[in-house]
Protein backbone atom coordinates (compact mmCIF):
# COMPACT_ATOMS: atom_id res chain seq x y z
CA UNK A 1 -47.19 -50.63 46.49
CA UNK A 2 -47.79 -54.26 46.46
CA UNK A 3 -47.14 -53.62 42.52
CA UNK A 4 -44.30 -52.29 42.76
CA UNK A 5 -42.81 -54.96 45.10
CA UNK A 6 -43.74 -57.52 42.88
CA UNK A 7 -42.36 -55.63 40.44
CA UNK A 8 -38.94 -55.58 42.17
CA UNK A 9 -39.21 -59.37 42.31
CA UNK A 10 -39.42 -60.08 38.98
CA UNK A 11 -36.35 -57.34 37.73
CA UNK A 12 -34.37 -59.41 40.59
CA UNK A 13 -35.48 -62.83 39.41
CA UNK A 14 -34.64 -61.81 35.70
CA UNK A 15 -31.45 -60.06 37.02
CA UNK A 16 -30.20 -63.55 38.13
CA UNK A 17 -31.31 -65.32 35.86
CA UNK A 18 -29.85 -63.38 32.53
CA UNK A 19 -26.56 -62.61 34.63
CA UNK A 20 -26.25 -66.36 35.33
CA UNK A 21 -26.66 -67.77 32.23
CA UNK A 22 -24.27 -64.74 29.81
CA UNK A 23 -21.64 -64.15 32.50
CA UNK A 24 -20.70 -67.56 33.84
CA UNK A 25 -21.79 -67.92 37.59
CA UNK A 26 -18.22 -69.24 38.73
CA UNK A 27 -18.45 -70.82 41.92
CA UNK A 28 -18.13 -69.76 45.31
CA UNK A 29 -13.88 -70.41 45.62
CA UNK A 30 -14.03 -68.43 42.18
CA UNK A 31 -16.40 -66.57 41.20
CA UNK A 32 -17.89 -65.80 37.57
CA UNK A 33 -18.78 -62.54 36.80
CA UNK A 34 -22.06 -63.22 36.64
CA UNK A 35 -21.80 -63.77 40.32
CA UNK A 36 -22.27 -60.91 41.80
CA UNK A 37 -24.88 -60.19 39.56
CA UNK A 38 -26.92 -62.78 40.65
CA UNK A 39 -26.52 -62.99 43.64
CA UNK A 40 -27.85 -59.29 43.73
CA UNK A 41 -30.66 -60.12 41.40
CA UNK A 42 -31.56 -62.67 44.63
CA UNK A 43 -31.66 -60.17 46.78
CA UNK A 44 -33.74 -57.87 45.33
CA UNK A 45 -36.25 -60.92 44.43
CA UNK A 46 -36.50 -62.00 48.02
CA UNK A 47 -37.06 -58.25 48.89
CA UNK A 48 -39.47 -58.12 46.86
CA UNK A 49 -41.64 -60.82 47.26
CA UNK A 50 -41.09 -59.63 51.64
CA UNK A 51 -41.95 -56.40 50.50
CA UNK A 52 -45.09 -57.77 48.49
CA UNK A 53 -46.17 -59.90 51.28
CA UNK A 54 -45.76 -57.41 54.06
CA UNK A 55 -48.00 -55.05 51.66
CA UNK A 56 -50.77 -58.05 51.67
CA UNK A 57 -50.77 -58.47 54.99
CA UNK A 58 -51.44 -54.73 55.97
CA UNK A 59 -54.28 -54.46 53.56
CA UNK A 60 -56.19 -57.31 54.74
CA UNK A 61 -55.89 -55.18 58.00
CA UNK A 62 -57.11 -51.88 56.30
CA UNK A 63 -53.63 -50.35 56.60
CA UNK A 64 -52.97 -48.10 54.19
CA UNK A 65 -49.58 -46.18 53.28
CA UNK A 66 -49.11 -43.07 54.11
CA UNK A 67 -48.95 -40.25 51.02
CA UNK A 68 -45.34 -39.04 50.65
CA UNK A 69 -44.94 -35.78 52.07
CA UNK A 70 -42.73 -32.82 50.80
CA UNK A 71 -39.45 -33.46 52.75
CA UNK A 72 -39.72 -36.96 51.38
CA UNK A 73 -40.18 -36.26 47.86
CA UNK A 74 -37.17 -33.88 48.69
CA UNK A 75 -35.27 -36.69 49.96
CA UNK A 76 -36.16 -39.16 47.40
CA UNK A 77 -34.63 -36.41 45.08
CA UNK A 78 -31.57 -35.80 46.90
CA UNK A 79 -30.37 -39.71 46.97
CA UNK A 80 -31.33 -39.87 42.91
CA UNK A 81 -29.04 -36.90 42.18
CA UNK A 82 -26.39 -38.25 44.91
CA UNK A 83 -26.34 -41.77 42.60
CA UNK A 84 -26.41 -40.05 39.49
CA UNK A 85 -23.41 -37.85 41.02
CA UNK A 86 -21.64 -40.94 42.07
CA UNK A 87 -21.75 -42.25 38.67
CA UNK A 88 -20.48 -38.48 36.81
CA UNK A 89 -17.44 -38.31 39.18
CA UNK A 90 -16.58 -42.13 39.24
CA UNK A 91 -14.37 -42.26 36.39
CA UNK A 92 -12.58 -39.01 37.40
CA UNK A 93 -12.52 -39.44 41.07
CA UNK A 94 -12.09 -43.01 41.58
CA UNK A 95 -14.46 -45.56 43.40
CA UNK A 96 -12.94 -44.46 46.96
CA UNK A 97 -13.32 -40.50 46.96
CA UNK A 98 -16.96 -40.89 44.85
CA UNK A 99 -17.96 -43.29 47.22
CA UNK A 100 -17.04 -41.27 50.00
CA UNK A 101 -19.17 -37.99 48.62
CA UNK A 102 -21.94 -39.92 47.80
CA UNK A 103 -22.29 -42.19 51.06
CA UNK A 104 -22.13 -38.21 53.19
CA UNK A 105 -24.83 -36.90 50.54
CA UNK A 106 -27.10 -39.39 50.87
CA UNK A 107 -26.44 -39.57 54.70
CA UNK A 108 -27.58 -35.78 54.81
CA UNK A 109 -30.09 -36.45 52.28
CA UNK A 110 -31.46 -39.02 55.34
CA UNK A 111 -31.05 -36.67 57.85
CA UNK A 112 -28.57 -38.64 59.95
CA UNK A 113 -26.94 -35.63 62.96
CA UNK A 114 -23.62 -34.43 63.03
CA UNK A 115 -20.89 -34.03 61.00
CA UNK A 116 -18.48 -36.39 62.44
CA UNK A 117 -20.91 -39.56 61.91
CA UNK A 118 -21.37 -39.20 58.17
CA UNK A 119 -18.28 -39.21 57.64
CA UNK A 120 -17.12 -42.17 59.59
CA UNK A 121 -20.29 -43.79 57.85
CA UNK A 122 -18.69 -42.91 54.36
CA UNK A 123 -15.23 -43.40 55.16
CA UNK A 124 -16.33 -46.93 56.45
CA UNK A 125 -18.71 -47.59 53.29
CA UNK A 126 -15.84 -46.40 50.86
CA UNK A 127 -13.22 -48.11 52.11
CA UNK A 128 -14.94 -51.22 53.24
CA UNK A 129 -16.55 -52.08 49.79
CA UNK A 130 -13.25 -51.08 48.30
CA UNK A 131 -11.09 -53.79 50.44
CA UNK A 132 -14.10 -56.43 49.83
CA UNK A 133 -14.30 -56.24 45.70
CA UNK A 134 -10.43 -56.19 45.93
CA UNK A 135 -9.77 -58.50 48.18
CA UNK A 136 -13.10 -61.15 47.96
CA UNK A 137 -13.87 -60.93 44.15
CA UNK A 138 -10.50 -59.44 43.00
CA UNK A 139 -12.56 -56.67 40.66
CA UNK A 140 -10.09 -53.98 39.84
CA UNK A 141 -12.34 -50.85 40.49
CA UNK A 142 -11.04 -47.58 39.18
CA UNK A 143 -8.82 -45.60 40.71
CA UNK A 144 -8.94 -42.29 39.49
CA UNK A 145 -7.23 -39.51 40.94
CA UNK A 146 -5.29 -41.98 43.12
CA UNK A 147 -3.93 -43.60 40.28
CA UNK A 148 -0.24 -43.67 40.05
C-alpha cells in the first residue's frame, strides 16, 4: 500500500510539474491552463505522501490492511465502469446530464440510502462544478444535448 501511495506522489508531482512547464501556469487573477492541472497534480502528491505516511505509521504498529472483500471488489468495479461511462456519454450528453448519471452511479456504487439523497448529491456535484469551471476558470465545457 505504502507503494502505491508513493506511487500516487510521484504521478502528482510529475503531473504538476509537466502541466506547469507546457501549459503556462497563469496566475491566480488568470489562470493558465496548466493551472488546474497542477494544482491537481499537488493534490494528489500531498495525498500521497499522507497516504504513504499514514501506511508507515500503522506498520511500525503491526497494523495490517485488511484483504478486499467481494462487495468491494464489486464496488471498485462499479465506480471504474461509472468513469468510463461518464467519459462515453460526455460528448453526447453534455458535462451536466453525464455528470449527473455518473455522480448517482457511483453514489449507489457506495451504497449511500435513498433515492432522494443521490440525487440531490448529483444534482449538486453537476451543477456546482459546472457554475465553478464557468464561472472561476471560464472553461467552456460541452454542452451536448443542451446545446442550442
Amino acid at each position: 500500500m505504502r507503494g502505491f501511495a508513493l506511487l500516487m506522489a510521484g504521478l502528482g508531482v510529475a503531473a504538476a510539474l509537466s502541466s506547469a512547464a507546457e501549459l503556462g501556469f497563469g496566475t491566480l487573477a488568470e489562470p493558465g491552463a496548466g493551472f488546474f492541472p497542477c494544482a491537481v497534480g499537488v493534490v494528489l502528491a500531498a495525498a500521497g505522501a499522507c497516504s504513504a505516511a499514514s501506511g508507515r505509521r500503522a506498520a511500525g504498529r503491526g497494523a495490517r490492511a485488511a484483504p478486499l472483500s467481494r462487495q468491494g471488489l464489486s464496488r471498485v468495479g462499479l465506480m471504474v465502469a461509472s468513469l468510463v461511462g461518464w467519459l462515453l456519454v460526455l460528448p453526447v450528453a453534455g458535462y451536466v446530464l453525464a455528470t449527473f448519471l455518473a455522480v448517482v452511479a457511483m453514489g449507489k456504487a457506495m451504497g449511500l440510502p435513498g433515492r432522494l439523497g443521490p440525487l440531490l448529491l448529483a444534482a449538486g456535484v453537476a451543477v456546482g462544478l459546472y457554475l465553478f469551471f464557468d464561472f472561476v476558470f471560464y472553461v467552456d465545457l460541452p454542452r451536448g444535448l443542451l446545446a442550442p
